[in-house]
PDB file of N, CA and C in Angstrom:
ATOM      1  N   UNK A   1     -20.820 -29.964  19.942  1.00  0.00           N
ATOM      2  CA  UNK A   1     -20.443 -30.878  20.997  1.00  0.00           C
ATOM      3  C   UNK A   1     -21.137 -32.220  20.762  1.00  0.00           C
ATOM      4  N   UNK A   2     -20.382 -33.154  20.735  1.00  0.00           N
ATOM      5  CA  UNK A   2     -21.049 -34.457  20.097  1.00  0.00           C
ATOM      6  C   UNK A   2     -21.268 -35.218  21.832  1.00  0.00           C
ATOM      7  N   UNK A   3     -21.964 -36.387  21.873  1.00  0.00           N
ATOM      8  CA  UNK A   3     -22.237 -36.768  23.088  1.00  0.00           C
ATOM      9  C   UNK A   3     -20.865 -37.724  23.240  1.00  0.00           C
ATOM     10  N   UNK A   4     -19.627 -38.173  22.909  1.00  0.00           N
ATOM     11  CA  UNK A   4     -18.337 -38.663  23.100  1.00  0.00           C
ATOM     12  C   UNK A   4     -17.849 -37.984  23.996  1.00  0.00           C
ATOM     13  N   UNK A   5     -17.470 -36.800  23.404  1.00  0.00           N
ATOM     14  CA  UNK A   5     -17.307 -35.260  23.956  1.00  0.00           C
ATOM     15  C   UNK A   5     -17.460 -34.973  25.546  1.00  0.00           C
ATOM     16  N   UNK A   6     -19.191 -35.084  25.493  1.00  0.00           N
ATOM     17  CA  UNK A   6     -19.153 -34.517  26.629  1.00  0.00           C
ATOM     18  C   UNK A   6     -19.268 -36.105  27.754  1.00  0.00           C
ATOM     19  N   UNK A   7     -19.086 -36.817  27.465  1.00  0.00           N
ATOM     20  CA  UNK A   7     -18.964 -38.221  28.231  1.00  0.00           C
ATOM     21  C   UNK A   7     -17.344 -38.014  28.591  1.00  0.00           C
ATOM     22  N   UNK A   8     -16.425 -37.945  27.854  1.00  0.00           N
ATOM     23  CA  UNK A   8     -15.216 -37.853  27.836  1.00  0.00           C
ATOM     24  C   UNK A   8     -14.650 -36.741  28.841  1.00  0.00           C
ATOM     25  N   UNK A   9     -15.583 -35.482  28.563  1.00  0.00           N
ATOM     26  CA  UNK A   9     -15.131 -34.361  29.843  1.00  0.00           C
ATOM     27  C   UNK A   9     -15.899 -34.367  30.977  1.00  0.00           C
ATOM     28  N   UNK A  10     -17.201 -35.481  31.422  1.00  0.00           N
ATOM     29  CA  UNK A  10     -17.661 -35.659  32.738  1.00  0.00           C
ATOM     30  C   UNK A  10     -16.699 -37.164  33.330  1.00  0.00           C
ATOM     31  N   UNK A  11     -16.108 -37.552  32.126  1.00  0.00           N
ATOM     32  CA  UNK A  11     -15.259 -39.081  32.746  1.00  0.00           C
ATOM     33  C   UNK A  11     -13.946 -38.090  33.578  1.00  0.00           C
ATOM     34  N   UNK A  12     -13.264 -36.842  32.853  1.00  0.00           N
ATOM     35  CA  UNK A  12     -12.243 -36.724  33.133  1.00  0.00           C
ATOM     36  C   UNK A  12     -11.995 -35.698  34.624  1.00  0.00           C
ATOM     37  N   UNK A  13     -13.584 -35.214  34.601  1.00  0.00           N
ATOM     38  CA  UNK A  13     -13.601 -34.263  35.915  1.00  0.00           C
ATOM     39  C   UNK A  13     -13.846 -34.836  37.042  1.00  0.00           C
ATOM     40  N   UNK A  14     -14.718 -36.220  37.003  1.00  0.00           N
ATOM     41  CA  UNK A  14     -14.923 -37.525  37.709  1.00  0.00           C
ATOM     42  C   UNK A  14     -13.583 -37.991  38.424  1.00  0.00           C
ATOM     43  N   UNK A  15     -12.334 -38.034  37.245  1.00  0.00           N
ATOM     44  CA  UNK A  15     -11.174 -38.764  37.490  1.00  0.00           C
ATOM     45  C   UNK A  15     -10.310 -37.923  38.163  1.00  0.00           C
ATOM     46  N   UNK A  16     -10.372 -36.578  37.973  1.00  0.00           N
ATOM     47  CA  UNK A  16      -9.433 -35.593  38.767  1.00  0.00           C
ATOM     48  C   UNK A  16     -10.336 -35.197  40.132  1.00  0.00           C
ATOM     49  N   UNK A  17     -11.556 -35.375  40.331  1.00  0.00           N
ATOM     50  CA  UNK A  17     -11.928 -35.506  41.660  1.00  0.00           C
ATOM     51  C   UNK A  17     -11.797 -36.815  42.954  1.00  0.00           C
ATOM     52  N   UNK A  18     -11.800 -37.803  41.997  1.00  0.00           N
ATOM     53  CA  UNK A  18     -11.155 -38.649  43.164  1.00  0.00           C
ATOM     54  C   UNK A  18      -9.800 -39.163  42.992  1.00  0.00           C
ATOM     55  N   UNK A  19      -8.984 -38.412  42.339  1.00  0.00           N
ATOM     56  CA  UNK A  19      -7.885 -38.279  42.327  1.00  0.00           C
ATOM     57  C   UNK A  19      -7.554 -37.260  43.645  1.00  0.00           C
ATOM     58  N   UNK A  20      -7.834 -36.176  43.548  1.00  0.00           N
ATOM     59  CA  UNK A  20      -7.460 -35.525  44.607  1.00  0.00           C
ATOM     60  C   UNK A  20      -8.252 -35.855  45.929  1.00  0.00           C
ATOM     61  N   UNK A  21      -8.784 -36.767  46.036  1.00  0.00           N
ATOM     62  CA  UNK A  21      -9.874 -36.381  47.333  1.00  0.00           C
ATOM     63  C   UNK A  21      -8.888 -37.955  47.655  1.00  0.00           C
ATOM     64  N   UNK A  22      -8.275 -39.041  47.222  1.00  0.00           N
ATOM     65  CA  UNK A  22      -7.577 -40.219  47.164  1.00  0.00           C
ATOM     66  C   UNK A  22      -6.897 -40.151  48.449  1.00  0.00           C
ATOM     67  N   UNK A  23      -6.004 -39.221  49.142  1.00  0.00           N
ATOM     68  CA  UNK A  23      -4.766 -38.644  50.058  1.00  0.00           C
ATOM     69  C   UNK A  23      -5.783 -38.731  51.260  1.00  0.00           C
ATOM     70  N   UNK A  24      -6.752 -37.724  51.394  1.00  0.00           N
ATOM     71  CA  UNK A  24      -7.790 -37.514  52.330  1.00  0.00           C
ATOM     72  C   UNK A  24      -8.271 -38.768  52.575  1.00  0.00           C
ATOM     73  N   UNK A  25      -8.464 -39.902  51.499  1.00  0.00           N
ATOM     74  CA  UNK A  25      -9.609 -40.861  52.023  1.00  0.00           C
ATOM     75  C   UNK A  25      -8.504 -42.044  52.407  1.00  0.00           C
ATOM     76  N   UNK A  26      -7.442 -42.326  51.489  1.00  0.00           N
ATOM     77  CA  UNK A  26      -6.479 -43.443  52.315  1.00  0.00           C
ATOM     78  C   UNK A  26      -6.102 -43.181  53.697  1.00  0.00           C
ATOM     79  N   UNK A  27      -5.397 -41.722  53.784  1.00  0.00           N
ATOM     80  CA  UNK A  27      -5.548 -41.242  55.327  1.00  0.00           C
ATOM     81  C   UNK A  27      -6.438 -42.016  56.548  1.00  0.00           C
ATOM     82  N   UNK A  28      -7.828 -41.297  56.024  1.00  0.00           N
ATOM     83  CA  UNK A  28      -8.929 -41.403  56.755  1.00  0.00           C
ATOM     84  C   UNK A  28      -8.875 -42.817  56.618  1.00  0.00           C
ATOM     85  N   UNK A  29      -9.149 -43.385  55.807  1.00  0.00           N
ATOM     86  CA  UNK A  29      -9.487 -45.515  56.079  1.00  0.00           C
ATOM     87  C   UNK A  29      -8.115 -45.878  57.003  1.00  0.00           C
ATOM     88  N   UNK A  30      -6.897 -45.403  56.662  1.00  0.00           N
ATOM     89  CA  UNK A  30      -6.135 -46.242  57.866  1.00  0.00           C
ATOM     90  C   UNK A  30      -6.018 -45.735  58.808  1.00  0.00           C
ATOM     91  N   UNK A  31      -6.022 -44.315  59.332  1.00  0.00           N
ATOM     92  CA  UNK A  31      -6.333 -44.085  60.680  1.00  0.00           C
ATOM     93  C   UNK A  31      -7.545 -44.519  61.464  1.00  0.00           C
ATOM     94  N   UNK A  32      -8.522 -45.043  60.738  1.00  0.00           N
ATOM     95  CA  UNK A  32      -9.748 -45.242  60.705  1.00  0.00           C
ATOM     96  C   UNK A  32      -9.787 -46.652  61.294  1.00  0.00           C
ATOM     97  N   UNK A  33      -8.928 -47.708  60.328  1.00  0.00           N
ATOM     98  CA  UNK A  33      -8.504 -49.090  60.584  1.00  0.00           C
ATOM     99  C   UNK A  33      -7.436 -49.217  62.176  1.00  0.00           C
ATOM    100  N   UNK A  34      -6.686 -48.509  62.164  1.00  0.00           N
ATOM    101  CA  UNK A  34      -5.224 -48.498  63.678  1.00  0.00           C
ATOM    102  C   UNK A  34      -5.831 -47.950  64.464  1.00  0.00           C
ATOM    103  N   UNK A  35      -7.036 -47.146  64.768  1.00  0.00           N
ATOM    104  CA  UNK A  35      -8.046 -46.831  66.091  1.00  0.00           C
ATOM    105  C   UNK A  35      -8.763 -48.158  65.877  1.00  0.00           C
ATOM    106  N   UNK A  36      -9.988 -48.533  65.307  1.00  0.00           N
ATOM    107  CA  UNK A  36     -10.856 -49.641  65.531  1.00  0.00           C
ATOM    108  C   UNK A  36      -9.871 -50.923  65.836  1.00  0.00           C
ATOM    109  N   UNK A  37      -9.078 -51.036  65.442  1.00  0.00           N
ATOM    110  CA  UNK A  37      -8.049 -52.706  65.987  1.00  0.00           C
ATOM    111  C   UNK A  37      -7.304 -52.256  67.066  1.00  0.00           C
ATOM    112  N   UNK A  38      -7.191 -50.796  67.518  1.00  0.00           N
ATOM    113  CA  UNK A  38      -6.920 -50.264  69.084  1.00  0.00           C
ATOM    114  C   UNK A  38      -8.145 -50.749  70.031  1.00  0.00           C
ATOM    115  N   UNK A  39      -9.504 -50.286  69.535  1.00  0.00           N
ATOM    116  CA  UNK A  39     -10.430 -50.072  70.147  1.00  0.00           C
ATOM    117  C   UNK A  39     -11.095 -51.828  70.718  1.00  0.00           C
ATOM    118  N   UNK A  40     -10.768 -52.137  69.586  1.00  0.00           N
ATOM    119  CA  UNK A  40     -11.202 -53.738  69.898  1.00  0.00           C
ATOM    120  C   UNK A  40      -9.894 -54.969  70.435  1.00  0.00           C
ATOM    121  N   UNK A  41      -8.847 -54.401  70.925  1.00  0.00           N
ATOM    122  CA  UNK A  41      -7.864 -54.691  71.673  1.00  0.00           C
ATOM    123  C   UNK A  41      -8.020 -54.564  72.957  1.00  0.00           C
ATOM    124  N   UNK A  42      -8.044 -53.419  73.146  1.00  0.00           N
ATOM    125  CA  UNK A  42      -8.441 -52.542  74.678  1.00  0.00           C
ATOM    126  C   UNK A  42      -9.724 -52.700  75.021  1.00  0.00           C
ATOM    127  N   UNK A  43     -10.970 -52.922  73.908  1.00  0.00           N
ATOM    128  CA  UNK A  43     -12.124 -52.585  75.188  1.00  0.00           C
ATOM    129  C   UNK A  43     -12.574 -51.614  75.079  1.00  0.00           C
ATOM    130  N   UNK A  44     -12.090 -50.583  74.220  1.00  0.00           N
ATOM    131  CA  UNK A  44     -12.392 -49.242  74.905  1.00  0.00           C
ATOM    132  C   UNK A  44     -13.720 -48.440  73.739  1.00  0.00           C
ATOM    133  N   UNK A  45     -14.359 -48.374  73.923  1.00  0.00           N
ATOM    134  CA  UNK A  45     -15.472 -48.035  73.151  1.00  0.00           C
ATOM    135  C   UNK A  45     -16.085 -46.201  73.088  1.00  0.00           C
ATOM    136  N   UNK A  46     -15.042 -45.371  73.347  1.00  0.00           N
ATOM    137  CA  UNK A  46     -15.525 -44.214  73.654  1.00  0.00           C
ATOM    138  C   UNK A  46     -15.835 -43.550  71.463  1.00  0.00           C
ATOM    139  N   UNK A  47     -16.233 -42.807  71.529  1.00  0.00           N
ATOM    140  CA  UNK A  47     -16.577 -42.077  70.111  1.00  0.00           C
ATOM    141  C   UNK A  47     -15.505 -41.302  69.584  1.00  0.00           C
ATOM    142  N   UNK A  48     -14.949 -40.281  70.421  1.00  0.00           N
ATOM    143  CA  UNK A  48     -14.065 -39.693  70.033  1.00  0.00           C
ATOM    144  C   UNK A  48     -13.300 -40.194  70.257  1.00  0.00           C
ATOM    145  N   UNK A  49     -12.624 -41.109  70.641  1.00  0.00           N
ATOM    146  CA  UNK A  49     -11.241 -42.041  70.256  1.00  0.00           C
ATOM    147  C   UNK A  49     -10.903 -42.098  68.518  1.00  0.00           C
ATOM    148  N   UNK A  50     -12.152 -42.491  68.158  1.00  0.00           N
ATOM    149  CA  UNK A  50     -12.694 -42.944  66.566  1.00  0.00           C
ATOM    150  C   UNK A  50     -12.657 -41.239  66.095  1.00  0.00           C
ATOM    151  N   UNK A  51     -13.102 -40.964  66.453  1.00  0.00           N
ATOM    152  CA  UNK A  51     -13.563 -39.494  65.555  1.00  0.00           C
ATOM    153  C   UNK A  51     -12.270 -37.990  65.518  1.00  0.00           C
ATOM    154  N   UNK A  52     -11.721 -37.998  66.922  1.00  0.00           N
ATOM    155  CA  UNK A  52     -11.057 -36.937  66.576  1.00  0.00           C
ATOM    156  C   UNK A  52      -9.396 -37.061  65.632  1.00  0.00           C
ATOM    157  N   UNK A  53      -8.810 -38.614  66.258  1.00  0.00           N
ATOM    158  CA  UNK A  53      -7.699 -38.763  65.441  1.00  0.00           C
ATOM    159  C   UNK A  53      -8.048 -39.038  63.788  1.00  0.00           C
ATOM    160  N   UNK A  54      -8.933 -38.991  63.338  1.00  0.00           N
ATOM    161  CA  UNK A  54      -9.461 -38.915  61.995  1.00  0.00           C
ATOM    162  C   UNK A  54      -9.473 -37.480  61.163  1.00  0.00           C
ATOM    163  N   UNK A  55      -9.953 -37.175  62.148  1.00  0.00           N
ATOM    164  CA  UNK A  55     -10.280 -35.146  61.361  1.00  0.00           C
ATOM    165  C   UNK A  55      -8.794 -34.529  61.624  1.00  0.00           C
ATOM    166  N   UNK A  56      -7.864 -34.637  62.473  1.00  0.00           N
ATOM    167  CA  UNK A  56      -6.480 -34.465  62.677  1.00  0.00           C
ATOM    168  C   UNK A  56      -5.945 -34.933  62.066  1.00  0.00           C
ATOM    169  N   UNK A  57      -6.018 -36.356  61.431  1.00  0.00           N
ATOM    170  CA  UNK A  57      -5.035 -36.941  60.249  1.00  0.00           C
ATOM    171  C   UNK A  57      -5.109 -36.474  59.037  1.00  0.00           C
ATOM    172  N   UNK A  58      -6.635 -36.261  58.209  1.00  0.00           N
ATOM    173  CA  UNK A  58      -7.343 -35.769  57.174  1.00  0.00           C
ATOM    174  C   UNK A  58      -6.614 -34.493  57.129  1.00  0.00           C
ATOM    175  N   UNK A  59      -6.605 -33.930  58.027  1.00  0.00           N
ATOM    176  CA  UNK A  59      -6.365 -31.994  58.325  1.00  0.00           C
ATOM    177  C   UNK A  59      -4.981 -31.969  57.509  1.00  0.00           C
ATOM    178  N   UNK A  60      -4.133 -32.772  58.483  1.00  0.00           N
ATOM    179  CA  UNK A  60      -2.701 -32.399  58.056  1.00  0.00           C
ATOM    180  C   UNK A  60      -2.294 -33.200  56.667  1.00  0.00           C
ATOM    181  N   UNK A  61      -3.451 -34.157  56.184  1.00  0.00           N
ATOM    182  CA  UNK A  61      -2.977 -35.020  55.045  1.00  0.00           C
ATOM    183  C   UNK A  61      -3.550 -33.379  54.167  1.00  0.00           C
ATOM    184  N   UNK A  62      -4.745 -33.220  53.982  1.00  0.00           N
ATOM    185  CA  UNK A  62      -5.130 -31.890  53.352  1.00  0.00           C
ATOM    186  C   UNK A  62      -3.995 -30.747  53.197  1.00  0.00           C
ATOM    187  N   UNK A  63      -3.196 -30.900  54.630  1.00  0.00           N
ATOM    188  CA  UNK A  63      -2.368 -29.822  54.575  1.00  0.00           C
ATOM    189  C   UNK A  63      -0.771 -29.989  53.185  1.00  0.00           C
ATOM    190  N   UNK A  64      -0.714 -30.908  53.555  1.00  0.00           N
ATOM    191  CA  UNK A  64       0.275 -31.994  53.017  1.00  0.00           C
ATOM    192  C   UNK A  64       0.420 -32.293  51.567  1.00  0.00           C
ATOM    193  N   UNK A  65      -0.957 -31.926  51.120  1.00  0.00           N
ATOM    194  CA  UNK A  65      -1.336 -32.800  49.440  1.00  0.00           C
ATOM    195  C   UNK A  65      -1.926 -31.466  49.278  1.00  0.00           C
ATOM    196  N   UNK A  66      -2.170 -30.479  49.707  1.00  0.00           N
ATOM    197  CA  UNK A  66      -2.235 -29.349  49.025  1.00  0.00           C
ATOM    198  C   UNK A  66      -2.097 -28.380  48.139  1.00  0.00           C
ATOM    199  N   UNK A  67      -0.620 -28.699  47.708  1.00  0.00           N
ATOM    200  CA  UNK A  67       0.131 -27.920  46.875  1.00  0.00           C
ATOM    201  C   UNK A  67      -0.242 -29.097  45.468  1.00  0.00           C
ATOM    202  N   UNK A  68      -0.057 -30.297  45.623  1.00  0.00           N
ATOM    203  CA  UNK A  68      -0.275 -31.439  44.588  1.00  0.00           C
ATOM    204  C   UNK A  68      -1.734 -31.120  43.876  1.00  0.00           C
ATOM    205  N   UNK A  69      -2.690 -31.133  44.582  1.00  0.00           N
ATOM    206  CA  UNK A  69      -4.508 -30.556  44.738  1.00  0.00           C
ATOM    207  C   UNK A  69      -4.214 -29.501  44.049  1.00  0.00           C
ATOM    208  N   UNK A  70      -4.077 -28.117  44.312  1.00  0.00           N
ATOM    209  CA  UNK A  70      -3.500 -27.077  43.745  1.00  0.00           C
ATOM    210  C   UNK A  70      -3.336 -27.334  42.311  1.00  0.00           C
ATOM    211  N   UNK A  71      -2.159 -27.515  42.320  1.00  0.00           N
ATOM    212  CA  UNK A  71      -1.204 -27.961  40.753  1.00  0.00           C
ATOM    213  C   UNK A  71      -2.410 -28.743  39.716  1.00  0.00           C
ATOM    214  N   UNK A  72      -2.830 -29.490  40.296  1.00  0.00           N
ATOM    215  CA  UNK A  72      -4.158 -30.258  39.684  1.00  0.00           C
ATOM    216  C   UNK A  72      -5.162 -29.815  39.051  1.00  0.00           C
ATOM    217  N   UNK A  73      -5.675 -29.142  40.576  1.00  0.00           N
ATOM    218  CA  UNK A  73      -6.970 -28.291  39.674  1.00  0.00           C
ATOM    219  C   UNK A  73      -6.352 -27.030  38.769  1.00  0.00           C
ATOM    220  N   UNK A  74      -5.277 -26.112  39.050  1.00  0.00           N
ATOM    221  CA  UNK A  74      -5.078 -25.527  38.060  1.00  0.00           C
ATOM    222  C   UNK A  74      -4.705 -25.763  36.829  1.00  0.00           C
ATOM    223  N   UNK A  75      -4.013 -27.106  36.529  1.00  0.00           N
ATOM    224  CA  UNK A  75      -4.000 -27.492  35.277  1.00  0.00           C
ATOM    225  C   UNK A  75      -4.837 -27.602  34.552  1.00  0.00           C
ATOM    226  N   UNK A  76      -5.688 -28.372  35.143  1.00  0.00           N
ATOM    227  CA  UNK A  76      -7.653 -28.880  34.496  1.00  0.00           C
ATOM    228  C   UNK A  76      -8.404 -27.647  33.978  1.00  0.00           C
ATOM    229  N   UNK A  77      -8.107 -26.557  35.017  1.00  0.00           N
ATOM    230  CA  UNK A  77      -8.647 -25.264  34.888  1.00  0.00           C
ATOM    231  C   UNK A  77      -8.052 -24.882  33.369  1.00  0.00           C
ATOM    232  N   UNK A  78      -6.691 -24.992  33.470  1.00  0.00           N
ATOM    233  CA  UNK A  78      -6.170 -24.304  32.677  1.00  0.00           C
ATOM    234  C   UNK A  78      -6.443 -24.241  31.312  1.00  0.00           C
ATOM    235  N   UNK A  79      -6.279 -26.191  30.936  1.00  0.00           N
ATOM    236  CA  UNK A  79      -6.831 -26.642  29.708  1.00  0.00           C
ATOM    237  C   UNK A  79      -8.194 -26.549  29.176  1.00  0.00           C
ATOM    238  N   UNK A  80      -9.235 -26.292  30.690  1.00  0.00           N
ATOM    239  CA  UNK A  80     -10.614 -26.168  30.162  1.00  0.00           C
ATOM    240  C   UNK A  80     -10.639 -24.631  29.264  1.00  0.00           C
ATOM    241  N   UNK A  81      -9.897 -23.273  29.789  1.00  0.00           N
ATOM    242  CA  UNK A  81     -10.104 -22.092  29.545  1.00  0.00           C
ATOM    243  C   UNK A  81      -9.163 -22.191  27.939  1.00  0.00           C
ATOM    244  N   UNK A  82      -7.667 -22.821  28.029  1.00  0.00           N
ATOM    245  CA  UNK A  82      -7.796 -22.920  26.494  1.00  0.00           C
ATOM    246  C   UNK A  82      -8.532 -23.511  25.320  1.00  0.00           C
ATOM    247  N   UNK A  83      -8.979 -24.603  25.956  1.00  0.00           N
ATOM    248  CA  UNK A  83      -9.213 -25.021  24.668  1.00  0.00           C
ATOM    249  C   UNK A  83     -11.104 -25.076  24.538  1.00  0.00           C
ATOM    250  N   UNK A  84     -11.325 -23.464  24.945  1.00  0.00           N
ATOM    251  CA  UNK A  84     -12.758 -23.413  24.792  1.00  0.00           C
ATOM    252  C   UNK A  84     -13.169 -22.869  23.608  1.00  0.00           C
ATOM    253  N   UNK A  85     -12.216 -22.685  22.729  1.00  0.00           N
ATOM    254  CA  UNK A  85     -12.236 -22.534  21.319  1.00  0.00           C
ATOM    255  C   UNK A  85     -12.802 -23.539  20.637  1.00  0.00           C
ATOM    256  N   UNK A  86     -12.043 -24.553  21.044  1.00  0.00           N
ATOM    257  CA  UNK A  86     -11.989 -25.718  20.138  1.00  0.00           C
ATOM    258  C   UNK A  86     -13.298 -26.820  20.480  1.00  0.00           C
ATOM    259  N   UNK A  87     -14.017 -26.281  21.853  1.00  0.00           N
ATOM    260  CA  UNK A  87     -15.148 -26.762  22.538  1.00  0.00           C
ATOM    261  C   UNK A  87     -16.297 -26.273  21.852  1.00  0.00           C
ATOM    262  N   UNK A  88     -16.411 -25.223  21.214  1.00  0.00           N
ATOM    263  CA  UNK A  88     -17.266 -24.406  20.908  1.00  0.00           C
ATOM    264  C   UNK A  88     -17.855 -25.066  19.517  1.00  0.00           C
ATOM    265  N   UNK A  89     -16.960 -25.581  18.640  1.00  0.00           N
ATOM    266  CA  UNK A  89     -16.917 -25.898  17.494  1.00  0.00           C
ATOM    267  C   UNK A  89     -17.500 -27.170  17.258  1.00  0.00           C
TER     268      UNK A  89
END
């Protein structure tokens, strides 16, 4: 294992983690953004205004991008378990 190598397979597990976590966090920043420009319209300063339509948006975006997440990590999986031949060497 040369140090290219293993730079190349911590760049690429890096890239498929915020690849999938991407759905969850755009979610979260614009529900995040259309409550706070609610909140500072209205006045209204309560916490869970902010907090629960966030974990409800995330939930069903999670629910939503699931199967995509899925497909993802099993591919990554997949290629890591073949080509641990060729890792070895």
């Amino acid at each position: 294992m040369t140090p290219e190598f293993i730079i190349g397979f911590a760049r690429q597990s890096i890239e498929l983690t915020l690849m999938i976590s991407l759905p969850m966090l755009g979610v979260g920043l614009v529900v995040g953004l259309v409550v706070s420009i609610f909140q500072a319209a209205t006045q209204i300063q309560e916490m869970t205004l902010s907090f629960i339509p966030k974990i409800i948006s995330i939930f069903l975006a999670l629910l939503l991008a699931f199967p995509w997440i899925m497909d993802k990590i099993i591919t990554y999986t997949r290629d890591i378990f073949l080509n641990i031949p060729t890792y070895i060497r």
